[in-house]
C-alpha atoms as a PDB file:
ATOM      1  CA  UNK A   1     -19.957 -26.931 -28.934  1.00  0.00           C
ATOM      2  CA  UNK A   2     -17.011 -28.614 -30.495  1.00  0.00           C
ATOM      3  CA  UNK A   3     -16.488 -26.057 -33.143  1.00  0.00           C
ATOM      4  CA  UNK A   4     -16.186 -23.475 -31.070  1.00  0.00           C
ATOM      5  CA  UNK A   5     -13.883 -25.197 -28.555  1.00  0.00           C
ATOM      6  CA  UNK A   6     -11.678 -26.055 -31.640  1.00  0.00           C
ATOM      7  CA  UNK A   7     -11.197 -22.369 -32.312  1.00  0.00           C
ATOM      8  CA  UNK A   8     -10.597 -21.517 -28.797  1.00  0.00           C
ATOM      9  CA  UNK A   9      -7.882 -23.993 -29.019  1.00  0.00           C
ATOM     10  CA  UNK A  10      -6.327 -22.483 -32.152  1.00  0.00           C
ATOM     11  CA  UNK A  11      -6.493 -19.298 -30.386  1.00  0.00           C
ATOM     12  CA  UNK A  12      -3.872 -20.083 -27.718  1.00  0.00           C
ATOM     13  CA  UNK A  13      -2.233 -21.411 -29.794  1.00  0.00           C
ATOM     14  CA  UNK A  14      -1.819 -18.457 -31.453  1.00  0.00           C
ATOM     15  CA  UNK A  15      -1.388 -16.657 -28.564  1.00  0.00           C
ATOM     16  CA  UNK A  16       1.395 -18.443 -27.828  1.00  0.00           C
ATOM     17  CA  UNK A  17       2.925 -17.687 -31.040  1.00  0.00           C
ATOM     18  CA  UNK A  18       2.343 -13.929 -30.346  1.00  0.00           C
ATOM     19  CA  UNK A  19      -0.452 -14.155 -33.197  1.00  0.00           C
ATOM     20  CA  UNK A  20      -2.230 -11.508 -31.535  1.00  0.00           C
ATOM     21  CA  UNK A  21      -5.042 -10.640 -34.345  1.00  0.00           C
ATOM     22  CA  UNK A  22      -4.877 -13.960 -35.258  1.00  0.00           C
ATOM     23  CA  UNK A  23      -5.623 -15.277 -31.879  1.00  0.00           C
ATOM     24  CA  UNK A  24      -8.552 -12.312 -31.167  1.00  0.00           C
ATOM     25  CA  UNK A  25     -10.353 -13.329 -34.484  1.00  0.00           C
ATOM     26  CA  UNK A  26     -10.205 -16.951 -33.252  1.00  0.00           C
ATOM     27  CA  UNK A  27     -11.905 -16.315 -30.105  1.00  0.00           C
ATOM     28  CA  UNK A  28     -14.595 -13.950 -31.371  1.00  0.00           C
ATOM     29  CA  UNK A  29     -15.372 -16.775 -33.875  1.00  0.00           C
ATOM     30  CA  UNK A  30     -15.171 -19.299 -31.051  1.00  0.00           C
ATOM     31  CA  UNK A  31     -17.848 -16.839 -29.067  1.00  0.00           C
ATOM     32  CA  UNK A  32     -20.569 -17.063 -31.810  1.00  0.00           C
ATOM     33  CA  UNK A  33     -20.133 -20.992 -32.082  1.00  0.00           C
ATOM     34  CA  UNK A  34     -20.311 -21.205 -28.049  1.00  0.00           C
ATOM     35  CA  UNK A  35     -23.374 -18.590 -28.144  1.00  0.00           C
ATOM     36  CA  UNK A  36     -25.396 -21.035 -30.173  1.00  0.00           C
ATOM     37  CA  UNK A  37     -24.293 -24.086 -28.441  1.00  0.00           C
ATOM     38  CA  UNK A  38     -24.960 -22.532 -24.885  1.00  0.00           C
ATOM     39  CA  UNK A  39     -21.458 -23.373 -23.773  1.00  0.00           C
ATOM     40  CA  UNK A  40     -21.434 -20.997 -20.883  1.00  0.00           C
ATOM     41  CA  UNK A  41     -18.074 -22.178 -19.397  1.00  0.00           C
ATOM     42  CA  UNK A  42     -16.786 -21.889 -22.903  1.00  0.00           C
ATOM     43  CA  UNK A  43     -17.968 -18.612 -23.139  1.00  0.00           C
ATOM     44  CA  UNK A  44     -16.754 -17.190 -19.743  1.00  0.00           C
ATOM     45  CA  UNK A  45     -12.883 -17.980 -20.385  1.00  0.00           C
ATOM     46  CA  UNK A  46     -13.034 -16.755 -23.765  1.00  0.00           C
ATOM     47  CA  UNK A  47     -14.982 -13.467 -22.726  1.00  0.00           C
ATOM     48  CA  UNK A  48     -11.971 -13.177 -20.432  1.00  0.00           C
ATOM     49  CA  UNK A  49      -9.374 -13.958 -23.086  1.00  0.00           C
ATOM     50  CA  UNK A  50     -10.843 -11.173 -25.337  1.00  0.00           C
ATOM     51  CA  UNK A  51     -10.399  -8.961 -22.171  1.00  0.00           C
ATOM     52  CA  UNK A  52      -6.846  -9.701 -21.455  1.00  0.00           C
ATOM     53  CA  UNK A  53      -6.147  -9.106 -25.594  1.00  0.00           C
ATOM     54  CA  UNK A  54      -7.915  -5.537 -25.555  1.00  0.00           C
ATOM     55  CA  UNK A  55      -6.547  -4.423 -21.905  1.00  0.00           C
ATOM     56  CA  UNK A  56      -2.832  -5.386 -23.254  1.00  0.00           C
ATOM     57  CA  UNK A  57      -4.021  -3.197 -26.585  1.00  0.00           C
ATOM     58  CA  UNK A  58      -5.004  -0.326 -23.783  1.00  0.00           C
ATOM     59  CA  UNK A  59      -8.518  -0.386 -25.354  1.00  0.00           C
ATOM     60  CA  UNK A  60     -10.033  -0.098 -21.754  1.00  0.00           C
ATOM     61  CA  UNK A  61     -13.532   0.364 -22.663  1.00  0.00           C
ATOM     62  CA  UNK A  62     -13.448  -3.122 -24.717  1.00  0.00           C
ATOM     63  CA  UNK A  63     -11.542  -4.757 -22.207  1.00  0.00           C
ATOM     64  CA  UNK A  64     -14.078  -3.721 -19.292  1.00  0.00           C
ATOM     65  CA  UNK A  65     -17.203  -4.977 -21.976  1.00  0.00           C
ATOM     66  CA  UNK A  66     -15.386  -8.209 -21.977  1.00  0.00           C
ATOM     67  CA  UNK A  67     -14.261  -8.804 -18.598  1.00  0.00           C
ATOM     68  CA  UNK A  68     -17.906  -7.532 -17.047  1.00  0.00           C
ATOM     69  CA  UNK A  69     -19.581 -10.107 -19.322  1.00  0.00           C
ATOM     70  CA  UNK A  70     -17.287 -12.787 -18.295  1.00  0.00           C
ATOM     71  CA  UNK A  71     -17.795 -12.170 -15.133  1.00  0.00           C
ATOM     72  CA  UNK A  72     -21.343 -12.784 -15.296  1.00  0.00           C
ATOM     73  CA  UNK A  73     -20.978 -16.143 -16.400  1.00  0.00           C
ATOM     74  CA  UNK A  74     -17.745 -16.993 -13.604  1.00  0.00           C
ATOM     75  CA  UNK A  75     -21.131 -15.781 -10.974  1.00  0.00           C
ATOM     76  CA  UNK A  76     -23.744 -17.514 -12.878  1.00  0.00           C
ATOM     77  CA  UNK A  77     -21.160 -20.903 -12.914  1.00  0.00           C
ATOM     78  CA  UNK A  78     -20.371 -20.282  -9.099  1.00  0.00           C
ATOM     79  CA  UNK A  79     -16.701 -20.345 -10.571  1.00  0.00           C
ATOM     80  CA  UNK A  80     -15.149 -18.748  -7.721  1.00  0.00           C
ATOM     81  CA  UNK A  81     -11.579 -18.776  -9.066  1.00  0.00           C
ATOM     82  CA  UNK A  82     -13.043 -17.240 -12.280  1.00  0.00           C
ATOM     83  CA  UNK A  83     -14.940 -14.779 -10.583  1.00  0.00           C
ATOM     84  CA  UNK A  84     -12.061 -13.324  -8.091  1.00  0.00           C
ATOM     85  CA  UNK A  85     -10.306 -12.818 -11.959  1.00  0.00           C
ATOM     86  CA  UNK A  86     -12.775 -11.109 -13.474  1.00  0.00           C
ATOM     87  CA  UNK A  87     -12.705  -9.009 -10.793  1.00  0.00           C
ATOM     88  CA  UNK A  88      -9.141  -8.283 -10.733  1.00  0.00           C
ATOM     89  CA  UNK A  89      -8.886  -7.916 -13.872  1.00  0.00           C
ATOM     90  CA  UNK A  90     -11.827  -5.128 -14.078  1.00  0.00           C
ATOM     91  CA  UNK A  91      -9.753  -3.927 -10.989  1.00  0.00           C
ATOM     92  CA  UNK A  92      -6.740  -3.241 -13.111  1.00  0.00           C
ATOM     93  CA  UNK A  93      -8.890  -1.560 -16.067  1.00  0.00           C
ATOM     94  CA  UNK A  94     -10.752   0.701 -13.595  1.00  0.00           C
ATOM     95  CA  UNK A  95      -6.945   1.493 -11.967  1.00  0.00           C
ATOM     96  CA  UNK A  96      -5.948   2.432 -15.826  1.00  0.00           C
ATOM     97  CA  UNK A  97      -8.764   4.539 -16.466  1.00  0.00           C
ATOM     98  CA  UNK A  98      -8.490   6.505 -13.202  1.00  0.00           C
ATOM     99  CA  UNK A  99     -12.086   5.421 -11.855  1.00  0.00           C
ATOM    100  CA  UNK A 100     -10.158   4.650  -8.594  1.00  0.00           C
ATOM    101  CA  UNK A 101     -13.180   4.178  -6.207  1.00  0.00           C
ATOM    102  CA  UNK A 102     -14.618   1.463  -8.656  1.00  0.00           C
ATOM    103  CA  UNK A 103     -11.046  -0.294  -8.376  1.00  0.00           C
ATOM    104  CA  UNK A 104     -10.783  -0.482  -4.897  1.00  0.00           C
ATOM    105  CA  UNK A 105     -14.305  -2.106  -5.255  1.00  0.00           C
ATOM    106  CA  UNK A 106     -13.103  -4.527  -7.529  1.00  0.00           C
ATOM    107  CA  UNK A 107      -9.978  -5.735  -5.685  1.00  0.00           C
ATOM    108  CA  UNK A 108     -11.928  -5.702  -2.446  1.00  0.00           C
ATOM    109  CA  UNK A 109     -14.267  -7.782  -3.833  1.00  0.00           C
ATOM    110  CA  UNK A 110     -11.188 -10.656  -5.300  1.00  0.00           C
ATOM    111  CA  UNK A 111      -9.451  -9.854  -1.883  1.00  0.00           C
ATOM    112  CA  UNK A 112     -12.164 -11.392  -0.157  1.00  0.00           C
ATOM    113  CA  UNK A 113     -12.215 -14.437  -2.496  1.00  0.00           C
ATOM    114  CA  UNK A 114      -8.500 -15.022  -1.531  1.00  0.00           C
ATOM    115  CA  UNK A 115      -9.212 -14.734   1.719  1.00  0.00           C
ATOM    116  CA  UNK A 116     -11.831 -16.976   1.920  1.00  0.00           C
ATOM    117  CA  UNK A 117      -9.940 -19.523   0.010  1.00  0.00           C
ATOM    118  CA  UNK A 118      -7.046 -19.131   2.081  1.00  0.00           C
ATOM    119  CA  UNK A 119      -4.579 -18.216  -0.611  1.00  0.00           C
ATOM    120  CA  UNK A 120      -1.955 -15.832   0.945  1.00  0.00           C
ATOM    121  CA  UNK A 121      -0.530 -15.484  -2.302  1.00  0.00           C
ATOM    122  CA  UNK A 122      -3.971 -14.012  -3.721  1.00  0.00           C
ATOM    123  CA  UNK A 123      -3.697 -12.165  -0.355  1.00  0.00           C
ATOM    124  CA  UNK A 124      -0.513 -10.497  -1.109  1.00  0.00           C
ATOM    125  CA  UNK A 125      -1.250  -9.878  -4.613  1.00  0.00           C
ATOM    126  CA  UNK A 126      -4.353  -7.976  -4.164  1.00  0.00           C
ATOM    127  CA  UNK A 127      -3.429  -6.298  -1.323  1.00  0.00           C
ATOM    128  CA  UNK A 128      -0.423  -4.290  -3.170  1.00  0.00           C
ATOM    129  CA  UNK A 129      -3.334  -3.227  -5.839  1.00  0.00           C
ATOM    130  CA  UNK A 130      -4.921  -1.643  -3.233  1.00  0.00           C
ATOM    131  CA  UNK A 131      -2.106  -0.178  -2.016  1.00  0.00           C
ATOM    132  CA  UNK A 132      -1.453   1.079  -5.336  1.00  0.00           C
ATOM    133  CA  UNK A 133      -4.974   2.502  -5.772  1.00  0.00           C
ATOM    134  CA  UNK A 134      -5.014   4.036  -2.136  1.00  0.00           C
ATOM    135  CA  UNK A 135      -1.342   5.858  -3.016  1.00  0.00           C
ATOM    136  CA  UNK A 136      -2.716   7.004  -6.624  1.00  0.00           C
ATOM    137  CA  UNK A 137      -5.484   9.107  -4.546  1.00  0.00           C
ATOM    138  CA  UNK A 138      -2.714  10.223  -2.283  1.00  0.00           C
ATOM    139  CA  UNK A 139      -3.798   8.270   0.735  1.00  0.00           C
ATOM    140  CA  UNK A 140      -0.491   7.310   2.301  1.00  0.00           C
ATOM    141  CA  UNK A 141      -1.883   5.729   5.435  1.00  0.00           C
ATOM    142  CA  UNK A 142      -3.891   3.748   3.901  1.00  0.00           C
ATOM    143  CA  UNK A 143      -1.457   2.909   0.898  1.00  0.00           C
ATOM    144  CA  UNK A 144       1.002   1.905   3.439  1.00  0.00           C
ATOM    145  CA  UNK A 145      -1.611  -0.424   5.603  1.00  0.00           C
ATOM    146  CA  UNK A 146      -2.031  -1.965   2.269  1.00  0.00           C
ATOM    147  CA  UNK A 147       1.608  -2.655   1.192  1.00  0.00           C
ATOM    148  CA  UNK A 148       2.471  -3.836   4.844  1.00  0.00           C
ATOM    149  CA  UNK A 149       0.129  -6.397   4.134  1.00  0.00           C
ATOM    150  CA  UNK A 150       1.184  -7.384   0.682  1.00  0.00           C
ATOM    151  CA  UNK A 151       4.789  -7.832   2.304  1.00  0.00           C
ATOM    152  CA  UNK A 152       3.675 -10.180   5.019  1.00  0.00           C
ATOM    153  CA  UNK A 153       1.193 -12.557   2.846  1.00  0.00           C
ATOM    154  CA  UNK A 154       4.117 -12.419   0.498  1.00  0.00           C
ATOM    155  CA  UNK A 155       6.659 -13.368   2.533  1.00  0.00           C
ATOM    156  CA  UNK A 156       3.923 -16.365   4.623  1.00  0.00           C
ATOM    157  CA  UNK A 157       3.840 -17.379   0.384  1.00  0.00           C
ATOM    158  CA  UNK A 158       7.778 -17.988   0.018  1.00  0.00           C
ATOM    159  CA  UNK A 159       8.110 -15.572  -3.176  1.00  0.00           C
ATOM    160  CA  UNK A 160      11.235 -13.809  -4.039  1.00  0.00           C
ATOM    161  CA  UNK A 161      12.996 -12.130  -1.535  1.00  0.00           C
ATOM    162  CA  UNK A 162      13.472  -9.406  -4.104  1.00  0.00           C
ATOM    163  CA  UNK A 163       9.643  -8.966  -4.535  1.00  0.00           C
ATOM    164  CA  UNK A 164       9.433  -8.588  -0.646  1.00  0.00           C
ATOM    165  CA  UNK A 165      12.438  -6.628  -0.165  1.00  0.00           C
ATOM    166  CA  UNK A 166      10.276  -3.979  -3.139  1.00  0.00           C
ATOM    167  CA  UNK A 167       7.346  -3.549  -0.870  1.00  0.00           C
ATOM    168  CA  UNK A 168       9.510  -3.132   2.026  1.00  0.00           C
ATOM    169  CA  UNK A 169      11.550  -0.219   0.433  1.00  0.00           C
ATOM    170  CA  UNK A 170       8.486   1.325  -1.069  1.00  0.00           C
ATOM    171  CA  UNK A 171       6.900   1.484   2.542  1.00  0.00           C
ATOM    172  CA  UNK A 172       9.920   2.939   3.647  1.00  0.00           C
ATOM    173  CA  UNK A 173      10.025   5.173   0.859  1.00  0.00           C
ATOM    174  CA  UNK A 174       6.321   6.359   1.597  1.00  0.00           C
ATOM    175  CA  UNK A 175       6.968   7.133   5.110  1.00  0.00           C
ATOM    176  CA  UNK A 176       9.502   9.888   4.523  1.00  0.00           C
ATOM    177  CA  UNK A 177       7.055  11.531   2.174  1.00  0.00           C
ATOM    178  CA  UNK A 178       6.269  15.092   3.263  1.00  0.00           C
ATOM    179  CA  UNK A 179       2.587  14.829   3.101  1.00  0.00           C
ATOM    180  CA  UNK A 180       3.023  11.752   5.567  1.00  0.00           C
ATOM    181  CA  UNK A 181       5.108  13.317   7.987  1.00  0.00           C
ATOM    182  CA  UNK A 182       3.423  16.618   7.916  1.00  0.00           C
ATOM    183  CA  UNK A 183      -0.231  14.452   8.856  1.00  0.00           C
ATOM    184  CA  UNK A 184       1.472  12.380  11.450  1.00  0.00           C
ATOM    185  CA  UNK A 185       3.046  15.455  13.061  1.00  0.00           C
ATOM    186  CA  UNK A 186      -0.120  17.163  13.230  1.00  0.00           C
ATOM    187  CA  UNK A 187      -1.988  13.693  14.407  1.00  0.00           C
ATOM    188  CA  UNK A 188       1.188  13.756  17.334  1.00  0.00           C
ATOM    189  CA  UNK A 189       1.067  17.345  18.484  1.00  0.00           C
ATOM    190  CA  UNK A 190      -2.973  17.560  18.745  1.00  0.00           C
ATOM    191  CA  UNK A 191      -2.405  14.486  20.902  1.00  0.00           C
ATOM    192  CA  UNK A 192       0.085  16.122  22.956  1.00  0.00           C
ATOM    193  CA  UNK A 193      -1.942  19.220  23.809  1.00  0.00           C
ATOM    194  CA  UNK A 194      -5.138  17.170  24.715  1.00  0.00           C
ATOM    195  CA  UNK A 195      -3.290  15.193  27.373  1.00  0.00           C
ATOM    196  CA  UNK A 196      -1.046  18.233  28.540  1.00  0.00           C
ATOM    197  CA  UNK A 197      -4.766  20.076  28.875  1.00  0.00           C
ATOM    198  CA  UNK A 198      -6.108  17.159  31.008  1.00  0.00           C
ATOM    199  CA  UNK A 199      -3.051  16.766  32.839  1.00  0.00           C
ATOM    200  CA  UNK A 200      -1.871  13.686  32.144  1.00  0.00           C
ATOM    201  CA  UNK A 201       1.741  13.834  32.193  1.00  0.00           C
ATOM    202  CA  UNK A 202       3.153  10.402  32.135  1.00  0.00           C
ATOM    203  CA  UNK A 203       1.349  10.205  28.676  1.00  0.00           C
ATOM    204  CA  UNK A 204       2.298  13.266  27.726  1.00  0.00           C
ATOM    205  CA  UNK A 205       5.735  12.754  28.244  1.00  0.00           C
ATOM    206  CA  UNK A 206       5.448   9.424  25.816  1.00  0.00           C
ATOM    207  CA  UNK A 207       3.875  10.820  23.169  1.00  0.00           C
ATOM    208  CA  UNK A 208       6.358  13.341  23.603  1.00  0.00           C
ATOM    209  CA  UNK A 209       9.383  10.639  23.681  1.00  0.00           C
ATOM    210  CA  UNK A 210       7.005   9.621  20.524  1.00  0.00           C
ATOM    211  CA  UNK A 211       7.523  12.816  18.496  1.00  0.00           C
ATOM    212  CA  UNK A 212      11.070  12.854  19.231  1.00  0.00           C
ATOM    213  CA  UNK A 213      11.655   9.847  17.624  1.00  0.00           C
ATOM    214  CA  UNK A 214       9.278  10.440  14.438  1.00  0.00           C
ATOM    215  CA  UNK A 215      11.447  13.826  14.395  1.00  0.00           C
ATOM    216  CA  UNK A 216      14.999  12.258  14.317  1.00  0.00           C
ATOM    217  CA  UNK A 217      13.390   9.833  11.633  1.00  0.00           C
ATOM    218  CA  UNK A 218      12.638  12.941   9.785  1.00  0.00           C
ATOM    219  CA  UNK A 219      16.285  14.349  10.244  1.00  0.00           C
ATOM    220  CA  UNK A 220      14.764  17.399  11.729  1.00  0.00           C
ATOM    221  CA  UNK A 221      17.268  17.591  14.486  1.00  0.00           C
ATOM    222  CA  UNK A 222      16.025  21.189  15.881  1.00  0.00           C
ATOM    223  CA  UNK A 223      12.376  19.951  16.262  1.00  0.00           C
ATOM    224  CA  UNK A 224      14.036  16.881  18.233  1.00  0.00           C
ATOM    225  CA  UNK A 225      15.818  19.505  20.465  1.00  0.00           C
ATOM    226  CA  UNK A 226      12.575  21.317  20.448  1.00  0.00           C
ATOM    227  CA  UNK A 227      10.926  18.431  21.630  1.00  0.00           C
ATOM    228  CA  UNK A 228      13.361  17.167  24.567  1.00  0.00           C
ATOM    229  CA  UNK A 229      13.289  20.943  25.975  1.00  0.00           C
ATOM    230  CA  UNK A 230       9.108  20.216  26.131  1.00  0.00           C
ATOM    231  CA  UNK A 231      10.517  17.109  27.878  1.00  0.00           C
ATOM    232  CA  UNK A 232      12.283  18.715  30.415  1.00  0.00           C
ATOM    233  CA  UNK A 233       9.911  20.857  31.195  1.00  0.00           C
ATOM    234  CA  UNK A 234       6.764  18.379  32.068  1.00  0.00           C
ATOM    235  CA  UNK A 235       9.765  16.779  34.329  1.00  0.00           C
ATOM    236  CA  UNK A 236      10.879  19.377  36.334  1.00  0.00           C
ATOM    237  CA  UNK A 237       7.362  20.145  37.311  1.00  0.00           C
ATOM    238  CA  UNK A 238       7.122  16.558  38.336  1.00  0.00           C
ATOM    239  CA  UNK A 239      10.131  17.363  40.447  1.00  0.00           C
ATOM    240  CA  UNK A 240      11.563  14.223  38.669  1.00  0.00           C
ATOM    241  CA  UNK A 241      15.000  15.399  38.431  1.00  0.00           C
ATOM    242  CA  UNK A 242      16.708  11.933  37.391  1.00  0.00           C
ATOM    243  CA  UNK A 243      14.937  11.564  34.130  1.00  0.00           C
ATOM    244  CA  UNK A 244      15.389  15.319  33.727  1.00  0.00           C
ATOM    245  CA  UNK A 245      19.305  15.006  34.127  1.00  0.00           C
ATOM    246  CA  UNK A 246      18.848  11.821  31.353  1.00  0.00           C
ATOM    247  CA  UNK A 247      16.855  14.202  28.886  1.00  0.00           C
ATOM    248  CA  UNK A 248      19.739  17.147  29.694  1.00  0.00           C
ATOM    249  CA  UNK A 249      22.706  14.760  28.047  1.00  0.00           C
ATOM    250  CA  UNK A 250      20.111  13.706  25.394  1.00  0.00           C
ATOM    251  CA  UNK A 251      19.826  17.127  24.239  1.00  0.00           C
ATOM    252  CA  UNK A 252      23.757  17.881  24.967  1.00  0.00           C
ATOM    253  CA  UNK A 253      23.927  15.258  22.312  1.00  0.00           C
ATOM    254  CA  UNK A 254      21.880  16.190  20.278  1.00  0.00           C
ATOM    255  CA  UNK A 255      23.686  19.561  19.792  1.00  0.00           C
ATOM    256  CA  UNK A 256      26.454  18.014  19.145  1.00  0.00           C
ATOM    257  CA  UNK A 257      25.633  16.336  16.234  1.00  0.00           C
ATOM    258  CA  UNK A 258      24.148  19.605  15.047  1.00  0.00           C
ATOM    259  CA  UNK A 259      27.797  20.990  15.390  1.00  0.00           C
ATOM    260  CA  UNK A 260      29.124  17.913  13.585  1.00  0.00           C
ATOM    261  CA  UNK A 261      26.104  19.203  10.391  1.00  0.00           C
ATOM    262  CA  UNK A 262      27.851  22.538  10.699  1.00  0.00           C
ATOM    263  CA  UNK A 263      25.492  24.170  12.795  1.00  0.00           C
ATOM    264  CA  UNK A 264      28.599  25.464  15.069  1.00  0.00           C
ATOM    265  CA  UNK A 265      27.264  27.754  17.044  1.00  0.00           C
ATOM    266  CA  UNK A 266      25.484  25.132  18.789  1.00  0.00           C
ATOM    267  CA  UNK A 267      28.582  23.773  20.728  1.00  0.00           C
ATOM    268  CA  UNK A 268      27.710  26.708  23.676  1.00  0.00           C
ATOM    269  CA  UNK A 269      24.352  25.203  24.094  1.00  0.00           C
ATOM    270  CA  UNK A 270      25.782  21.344  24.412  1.00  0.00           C
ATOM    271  CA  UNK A 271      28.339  22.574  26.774  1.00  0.00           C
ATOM    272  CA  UNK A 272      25.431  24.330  28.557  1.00  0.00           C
ATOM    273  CA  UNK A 273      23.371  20.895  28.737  1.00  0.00           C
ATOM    274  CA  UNK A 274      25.815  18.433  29.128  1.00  0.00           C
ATOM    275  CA  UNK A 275      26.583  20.676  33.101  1.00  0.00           C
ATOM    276  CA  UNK A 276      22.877  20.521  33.390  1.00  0.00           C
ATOM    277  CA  UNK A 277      22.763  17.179  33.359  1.00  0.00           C
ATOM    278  CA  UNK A 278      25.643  16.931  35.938  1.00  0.00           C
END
């Protein structure tokens, strides 16, 4: 057992003198010695090291050989900590070789670890892999759940500002991308026309106060005018001319700033609105 902890010491070493071959020759020699001995800790890190070396060589297929069989020993050692790395690690190497369902697997399965040991660093950590897997298969709900996540364990774990304000802009980011806005619409408007169907107007006219919003977001300013007039409308057949007279100057104003885009012709219709709404 000594011999081959000996060489798994001269292989950090190495490592740490950027001895790459050097280092991987030391810890498949170290492997044999620990096979012999039955050194099954032994084994586990350094079937993890040889991982790490081939995954930063982008020899995935060695790297997943490696990091499976450590992980057998991290279960077979009940070494939890070892066990949510493996995992991640075979997380990452899935990611890389684009089997995305088996990654999600993978990080769901460390995720729990983390969460189980109460680590909201682990939390945050794993949580923005699967946010990364969920937005490589184009799932931007779900990538965004994900990242929102990642932003609050990592923020409850005091890391860098910088790091937090990243997840932050990348949510942001997500949320003004066309596939997102074009699902959400749909999601809004199907809404809208099952409670206008079943008469429910109060709700209608929040989801409709809802969509007006999610369009100014979007800096479609005629859908918002769009919208309002829909407003109006469910209003004035509730004979509930206050909040009418409210979503009249609304939509004056919203005309306006049209005219300030350019969109002159639009200064009638404000004109129009604003006396509406007197």
């Amino acid at each position: 057992m000594e011999e081959g902890r000996n060489l798994e010491k001269l292989a950090y070493e190495n490592l740490q003198k950027n001895n790459i071959e050097d280092a991987k020759s030391n810890f498949l020699e170290a492997l044999k010695h620990m096979e012999k001995a039955g050194d099954d800790t032994g084994q586990a890190y350094v079937l993890g090291n040889l991982g790490n070396i081939f995954f930063q060589s982008k020899q995935f297929d060695k790297a997943e050989d490696f990091y499976s069989r450590s992980l057998t020993f991290m279960e077979k050692l009940k070494d939890d900590k070892g066990i949510e790395s493996s995992l991640g690690n075979l997380g990452s190497v899935y990611f890389y070789q684009g089997s995305l369902d088996k990654a999600e697997e993978s990080y769901q399965k460390a995720l729990q670890i983390m969460i189980k040991a109460n680590d909201p660093l682990g939390q945050g950590i794993y949580n923005e892999y699967l946010g990364n897997t969920f937005l490589k298969q184009e799932n931007l709900e779900q990538a965004i759940e994900y990242y929102q996540k990642a932003k609050e364990f990592m923020a409850l774990a005091k890391q860098d500002e910088r790091k937090i304000q990243q997840l932050e802009n990348k949510v942001e980011s997500l949320k003004k991308h066309p596939a997102y806005l074009e699902k959400n619409e749909s999601a809004l408007l199907a809404e809208v026309e099952t409670l206008t169907s079943t008469g429910q107007n109060t709700k209608v006219i929040a989801k409709l106060q809802e969509l007006e919003e999610f369009y100014f977001q979007w800096k479609r300013m005629d859908k918002v005018a769009e919208t309002i007039q829909k407003t109006i409308a469910v209003l004035e057949g509730m004979e509930d001319k206050t909040s009418a007279s409210i979503c009249y100057a609304n939509l004056a104003g919203v005309y306006l700033q049209m005219v300030s885009e350019g969109q002159t012709e639009k200064v009638d219709e404000a004109e129009a609105n604003f006396k509406k709404a007197l």
